[in-house]
C-alpha atoms as a PDB file:
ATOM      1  CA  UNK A   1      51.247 -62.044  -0.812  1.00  0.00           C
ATOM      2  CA  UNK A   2      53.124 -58.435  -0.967  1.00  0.00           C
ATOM      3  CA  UNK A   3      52.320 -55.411  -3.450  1.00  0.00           C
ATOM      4  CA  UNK A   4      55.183 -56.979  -5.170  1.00  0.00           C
ATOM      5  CA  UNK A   5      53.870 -60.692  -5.949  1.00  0.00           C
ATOM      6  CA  UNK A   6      50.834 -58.952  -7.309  1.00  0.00           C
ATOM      7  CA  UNK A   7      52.081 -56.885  -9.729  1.00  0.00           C
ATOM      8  CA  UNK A   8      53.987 -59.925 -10.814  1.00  0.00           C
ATOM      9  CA  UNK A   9      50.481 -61.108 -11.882  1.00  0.00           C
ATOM     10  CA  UNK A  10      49.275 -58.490 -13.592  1.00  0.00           C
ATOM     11  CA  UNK A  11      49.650 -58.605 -17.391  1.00  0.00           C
ATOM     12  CA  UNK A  12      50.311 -56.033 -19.734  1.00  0.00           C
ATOM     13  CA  UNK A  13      48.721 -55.744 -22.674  1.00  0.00           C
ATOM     14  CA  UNK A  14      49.624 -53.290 -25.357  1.00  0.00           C
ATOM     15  CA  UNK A  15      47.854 -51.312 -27.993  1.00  0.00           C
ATOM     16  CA  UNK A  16      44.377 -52.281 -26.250  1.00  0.00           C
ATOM     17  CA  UNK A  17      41.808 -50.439 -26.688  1.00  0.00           C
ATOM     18  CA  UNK A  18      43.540 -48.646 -28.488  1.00  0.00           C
ATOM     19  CA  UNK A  19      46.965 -47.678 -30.178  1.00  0.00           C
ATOM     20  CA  UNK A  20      49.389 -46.067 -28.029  1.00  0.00           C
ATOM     21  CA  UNK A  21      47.890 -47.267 -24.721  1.00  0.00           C
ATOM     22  CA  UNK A  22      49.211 -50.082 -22.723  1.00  0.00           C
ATOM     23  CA  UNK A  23      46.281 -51.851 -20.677  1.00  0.00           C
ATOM     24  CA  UNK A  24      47.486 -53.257 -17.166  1.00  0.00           C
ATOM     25  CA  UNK A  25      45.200 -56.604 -17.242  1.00  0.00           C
ATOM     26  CA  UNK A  26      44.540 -57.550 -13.505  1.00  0.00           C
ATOM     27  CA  UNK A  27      42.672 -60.717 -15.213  1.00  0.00           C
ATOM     28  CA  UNK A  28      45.710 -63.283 -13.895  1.00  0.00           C
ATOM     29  CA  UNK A  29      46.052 -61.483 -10.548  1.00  0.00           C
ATOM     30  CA  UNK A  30      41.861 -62.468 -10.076  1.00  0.00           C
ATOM     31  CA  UNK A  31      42.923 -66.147 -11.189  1.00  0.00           C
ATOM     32  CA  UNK A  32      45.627 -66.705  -8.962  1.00  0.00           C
ATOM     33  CA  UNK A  33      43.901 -68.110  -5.666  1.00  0.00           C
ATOM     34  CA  UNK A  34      45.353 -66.134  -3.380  1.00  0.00           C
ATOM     35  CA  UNK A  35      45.766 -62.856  -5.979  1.00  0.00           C
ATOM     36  CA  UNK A  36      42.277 -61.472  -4.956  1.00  0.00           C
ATOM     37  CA  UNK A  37      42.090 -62.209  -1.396  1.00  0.00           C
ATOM     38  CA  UNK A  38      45.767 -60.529  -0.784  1.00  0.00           C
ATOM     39  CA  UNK A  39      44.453 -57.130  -3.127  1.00  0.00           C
ATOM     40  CA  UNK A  40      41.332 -56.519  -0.680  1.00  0.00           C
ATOM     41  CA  UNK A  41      43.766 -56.872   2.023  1.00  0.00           C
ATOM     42  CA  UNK A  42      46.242 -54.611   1.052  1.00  0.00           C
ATOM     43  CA  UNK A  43      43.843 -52.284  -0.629  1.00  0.00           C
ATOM     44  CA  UNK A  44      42.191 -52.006   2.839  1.00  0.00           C
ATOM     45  CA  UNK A  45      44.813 -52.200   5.391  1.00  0.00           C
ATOM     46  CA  UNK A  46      45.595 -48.406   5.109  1.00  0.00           C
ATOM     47  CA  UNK A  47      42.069 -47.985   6.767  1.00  0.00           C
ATOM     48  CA  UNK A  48      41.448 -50.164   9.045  1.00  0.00           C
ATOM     49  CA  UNK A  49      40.314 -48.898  12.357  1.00  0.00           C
ATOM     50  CA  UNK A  50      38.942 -46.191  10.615  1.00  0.00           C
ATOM     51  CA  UNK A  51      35.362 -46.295  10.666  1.00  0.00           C
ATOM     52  CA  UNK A  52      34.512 -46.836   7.541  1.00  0.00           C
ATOM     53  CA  UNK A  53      30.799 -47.515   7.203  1.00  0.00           C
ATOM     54  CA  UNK A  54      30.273 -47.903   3.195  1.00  0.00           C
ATOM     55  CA  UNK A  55      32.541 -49.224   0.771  1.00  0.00           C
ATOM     56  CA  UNK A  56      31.707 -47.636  -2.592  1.00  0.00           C
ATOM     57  CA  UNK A  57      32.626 -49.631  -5.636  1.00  0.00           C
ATOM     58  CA  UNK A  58      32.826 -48.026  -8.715  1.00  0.00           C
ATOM     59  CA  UNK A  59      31.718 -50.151 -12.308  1.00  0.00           C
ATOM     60  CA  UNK A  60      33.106 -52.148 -13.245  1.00  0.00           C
ATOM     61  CA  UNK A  61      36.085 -54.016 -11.293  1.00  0.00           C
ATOM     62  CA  UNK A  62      35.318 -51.945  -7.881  1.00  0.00           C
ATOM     63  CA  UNK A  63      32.306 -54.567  -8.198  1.00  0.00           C
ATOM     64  CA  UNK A  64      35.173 -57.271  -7.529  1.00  0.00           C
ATOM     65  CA  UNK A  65      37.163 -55.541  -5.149  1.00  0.00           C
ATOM     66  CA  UNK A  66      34.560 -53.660  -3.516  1.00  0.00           C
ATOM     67  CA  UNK A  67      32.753 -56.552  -2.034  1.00  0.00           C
ATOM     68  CA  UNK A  68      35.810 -58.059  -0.250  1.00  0.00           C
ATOM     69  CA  UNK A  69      37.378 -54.756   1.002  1.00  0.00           C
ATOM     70  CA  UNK A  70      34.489 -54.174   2.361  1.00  0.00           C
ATOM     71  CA  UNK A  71      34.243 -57.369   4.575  1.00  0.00           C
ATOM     72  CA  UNK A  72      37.594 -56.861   5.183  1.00  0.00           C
ATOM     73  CA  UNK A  73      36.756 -53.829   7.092  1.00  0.00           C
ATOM     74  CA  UNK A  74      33.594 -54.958   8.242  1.00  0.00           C
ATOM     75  CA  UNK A  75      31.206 -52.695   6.206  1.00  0.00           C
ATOM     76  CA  UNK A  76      28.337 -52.476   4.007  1.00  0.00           C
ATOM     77  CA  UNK A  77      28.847 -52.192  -0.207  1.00  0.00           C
ATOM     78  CA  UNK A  78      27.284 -49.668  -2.599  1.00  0.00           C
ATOM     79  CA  UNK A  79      27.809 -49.730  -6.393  1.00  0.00           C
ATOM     80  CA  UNK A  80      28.390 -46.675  -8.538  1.00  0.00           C
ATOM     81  CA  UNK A  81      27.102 -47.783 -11.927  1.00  0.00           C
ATOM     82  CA  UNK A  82      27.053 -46.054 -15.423  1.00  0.00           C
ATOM     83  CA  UNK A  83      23.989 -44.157 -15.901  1.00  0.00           C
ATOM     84  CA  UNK A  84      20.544 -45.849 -16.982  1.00  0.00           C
ATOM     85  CA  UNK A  85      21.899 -49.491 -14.730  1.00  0.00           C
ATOM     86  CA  UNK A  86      19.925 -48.323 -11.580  1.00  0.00           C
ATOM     87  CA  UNK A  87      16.449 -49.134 -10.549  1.00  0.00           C
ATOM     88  CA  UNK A  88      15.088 -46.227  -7.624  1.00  0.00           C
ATOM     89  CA  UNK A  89      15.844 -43.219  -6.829  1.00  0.00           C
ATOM     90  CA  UNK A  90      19.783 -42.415  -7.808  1.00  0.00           C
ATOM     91  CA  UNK A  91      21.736 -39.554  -7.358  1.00  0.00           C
ATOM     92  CA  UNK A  92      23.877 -38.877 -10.209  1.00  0.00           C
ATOM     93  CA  UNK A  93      27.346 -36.938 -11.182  1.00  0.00           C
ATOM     94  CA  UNK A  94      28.882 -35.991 -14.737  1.00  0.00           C
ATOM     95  CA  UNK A  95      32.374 -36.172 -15.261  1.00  0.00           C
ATOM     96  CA  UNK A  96      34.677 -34.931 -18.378  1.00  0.00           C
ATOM     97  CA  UNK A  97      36.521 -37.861 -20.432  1.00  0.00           C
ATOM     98  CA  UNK A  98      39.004 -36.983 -22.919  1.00  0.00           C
ATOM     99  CA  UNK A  99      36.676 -36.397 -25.439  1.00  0.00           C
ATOM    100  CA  UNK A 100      33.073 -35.564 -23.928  1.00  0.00           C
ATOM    101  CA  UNK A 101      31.156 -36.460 -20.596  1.00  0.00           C
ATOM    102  CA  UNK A 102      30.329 -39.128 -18.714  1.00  0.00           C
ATOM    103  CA  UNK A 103      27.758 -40.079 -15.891  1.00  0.00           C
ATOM    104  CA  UNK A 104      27.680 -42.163 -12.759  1.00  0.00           C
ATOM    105  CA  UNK A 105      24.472 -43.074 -10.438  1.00  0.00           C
ATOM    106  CA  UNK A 106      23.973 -43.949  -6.849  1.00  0.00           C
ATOM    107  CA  UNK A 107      21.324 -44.997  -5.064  1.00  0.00           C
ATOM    108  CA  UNK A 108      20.226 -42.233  -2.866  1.00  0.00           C
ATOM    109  CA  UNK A 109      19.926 -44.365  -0.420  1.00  0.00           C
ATOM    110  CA  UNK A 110      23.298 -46.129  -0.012  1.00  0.00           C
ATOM    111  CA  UNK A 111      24.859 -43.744   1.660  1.00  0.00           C
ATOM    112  CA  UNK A 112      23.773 -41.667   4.419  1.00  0.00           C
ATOM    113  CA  UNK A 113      24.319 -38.744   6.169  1.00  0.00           C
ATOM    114  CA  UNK A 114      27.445 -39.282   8.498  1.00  0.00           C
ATOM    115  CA  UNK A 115      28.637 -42.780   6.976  1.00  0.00           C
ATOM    116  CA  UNK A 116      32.202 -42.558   6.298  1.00  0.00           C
ATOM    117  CA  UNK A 117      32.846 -43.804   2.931  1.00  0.00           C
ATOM    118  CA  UNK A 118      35.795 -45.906   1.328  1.00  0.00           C
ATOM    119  CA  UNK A 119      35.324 -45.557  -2.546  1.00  0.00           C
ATOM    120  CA  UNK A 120      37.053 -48.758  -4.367  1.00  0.00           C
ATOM    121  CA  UNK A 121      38.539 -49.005  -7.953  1.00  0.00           C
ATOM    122  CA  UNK A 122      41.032 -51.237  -9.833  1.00  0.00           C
ATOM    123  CA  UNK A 123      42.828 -48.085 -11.079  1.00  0.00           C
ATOM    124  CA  UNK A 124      43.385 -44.513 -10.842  1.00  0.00           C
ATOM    125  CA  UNK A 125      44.400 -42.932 -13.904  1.00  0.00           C
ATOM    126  CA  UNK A 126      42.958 -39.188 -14.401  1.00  0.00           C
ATOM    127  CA  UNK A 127      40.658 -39.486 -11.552  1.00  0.00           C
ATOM    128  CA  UNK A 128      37.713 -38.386 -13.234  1.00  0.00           C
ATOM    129  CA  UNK A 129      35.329 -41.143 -12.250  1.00  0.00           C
ATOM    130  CA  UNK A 130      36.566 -41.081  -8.396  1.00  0.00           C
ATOM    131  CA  UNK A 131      36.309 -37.660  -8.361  1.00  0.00           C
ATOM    132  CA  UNK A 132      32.458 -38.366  -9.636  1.00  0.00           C
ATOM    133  CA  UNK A 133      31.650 -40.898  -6.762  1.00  0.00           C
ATOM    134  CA  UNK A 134      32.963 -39.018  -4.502  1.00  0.00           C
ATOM    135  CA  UNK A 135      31.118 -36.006  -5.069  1.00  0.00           C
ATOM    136  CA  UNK A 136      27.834 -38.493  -5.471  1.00  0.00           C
ATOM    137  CA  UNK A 137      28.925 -39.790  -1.608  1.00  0.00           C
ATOM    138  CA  UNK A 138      29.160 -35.687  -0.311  1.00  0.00           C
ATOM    139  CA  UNK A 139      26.240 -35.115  -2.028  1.00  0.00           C
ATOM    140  CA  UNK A 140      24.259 -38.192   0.101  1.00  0.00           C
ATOM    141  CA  UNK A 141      25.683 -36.699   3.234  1.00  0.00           C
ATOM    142  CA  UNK A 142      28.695 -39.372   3.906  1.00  0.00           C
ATOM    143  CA  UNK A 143      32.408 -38.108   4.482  1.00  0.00           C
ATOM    144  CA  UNK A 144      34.888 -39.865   1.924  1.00  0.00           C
ATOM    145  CA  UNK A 145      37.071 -40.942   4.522  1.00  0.00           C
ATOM    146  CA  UNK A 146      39.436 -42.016   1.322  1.00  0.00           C
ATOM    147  CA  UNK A 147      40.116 -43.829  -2.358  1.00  0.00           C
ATOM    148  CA  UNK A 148      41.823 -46.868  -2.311  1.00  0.00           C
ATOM    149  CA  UNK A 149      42.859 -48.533  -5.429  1.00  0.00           C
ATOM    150  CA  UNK A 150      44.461 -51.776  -6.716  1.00  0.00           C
ATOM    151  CA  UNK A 151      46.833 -49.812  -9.464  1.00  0.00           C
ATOM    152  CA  UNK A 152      48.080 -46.193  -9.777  1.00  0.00           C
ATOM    153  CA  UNK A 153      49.136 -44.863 -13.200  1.00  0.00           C
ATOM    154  CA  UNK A 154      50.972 -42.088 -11.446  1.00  0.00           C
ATOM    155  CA  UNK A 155      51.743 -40.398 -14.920  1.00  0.00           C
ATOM    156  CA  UNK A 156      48.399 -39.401 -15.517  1.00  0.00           C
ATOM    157  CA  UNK A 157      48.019 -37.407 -12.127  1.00  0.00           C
ATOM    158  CA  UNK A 158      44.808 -38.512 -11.188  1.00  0.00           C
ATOM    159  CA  UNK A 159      45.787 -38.335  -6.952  1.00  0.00           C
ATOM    160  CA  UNK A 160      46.619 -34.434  -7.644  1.00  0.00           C
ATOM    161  CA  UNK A 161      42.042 -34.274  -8.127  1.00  0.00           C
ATOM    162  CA  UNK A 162      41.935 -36.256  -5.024  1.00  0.00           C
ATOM    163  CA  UNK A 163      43.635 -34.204  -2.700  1.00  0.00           C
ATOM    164  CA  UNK A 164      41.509 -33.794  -0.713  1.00  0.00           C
ATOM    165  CA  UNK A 165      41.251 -36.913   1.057  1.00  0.00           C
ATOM    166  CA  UNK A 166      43.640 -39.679   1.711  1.00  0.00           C
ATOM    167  CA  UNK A 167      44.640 -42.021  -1.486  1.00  0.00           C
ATOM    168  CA  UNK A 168      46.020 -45.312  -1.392  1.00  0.00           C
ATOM    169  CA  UNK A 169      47.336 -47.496  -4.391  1.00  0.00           C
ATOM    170  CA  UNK A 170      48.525 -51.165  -3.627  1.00  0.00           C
ATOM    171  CA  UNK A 171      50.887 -50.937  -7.213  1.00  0.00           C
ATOM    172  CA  UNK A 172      51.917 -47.951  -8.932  1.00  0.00           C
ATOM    173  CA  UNK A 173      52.994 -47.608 -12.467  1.00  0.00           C
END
């Protein structure tokens, strides 16, 4: 399956969660049989043969991606969860929302000190919570060695805070 056959099964849904926004619904892509298997594939391909010892998946859908990029590219998997969802030690990063703050954890543990790290999400939009994890995966000692996502809003300019490392978006809106 291409970029293009997925984004054929992802459904838009408007006015959810809210008025005014328009909520790309990757639930028919993940019930197509092939839909899943062909978005860790593409959502990896850009780094293969790079190293990459730690996929990071962020809450909630990098926790279906995540898994599968990873054994795409032959590496281990390490959640980013909402605050208060970890047992252990964590490490943990605020980031601004639209209205307020937010917080991600990591297990202190899950990444160490020269692991290069692919952090995984369904979607960029502001790139607040990527930002977040990948500050948490710095902050363990890895190198982000880049963000790959399944779906890009590119209006919100959420690459521009990622700049610093390579970005990759299967689909982009």
């Amino acid at each position: 399956m291409t970029s293009d056959d997925l984004r054929k099964l992802i459904r838009d849904i408007p006015d959810f969660p809210k008025p005014g926004i328009l909520f790309r619904d990757i639930t028919p892509l993940l019930e197509e049989p092939d839909g899943l298997p062909a978005a860790a594939s593409l959502m990896a391909a850009p780094f293969r043969g790079h190293g990459i010892d730690r996929v990071v998946g962020i809450e909630s859908r990098g926790f279906i991606l995540g898994p599968l990029v990873a054994r795409e590219l032959r590496a281990g998997f390490v959640p980013v969860r909402k605050a208060g969802k970890l047992p252990g030690d964590k490490l943990r990063e605020s980031y601004e929302l639209e209205y307020g703050t937010d917080v991600v954890e990591m297990h202190s543990d899950g990444v160490r000190r020269g692991h290069a790290v692919l952090i995984v999400d369904d979607l960029i939009a502001t790139g607040g919570t990527a930002l977040a994890a990948a500050r948490l995966v710095e902050r363990a000692g890895g190198t982000v060695g880049g963000l790959s996502f399944l779906i890009e809003l590119a209006g919100l300019s959420g690459r521009a805070r990622l700049e610093r490392w390579p970005v990759s978006a299967v689909i982009t809106y």
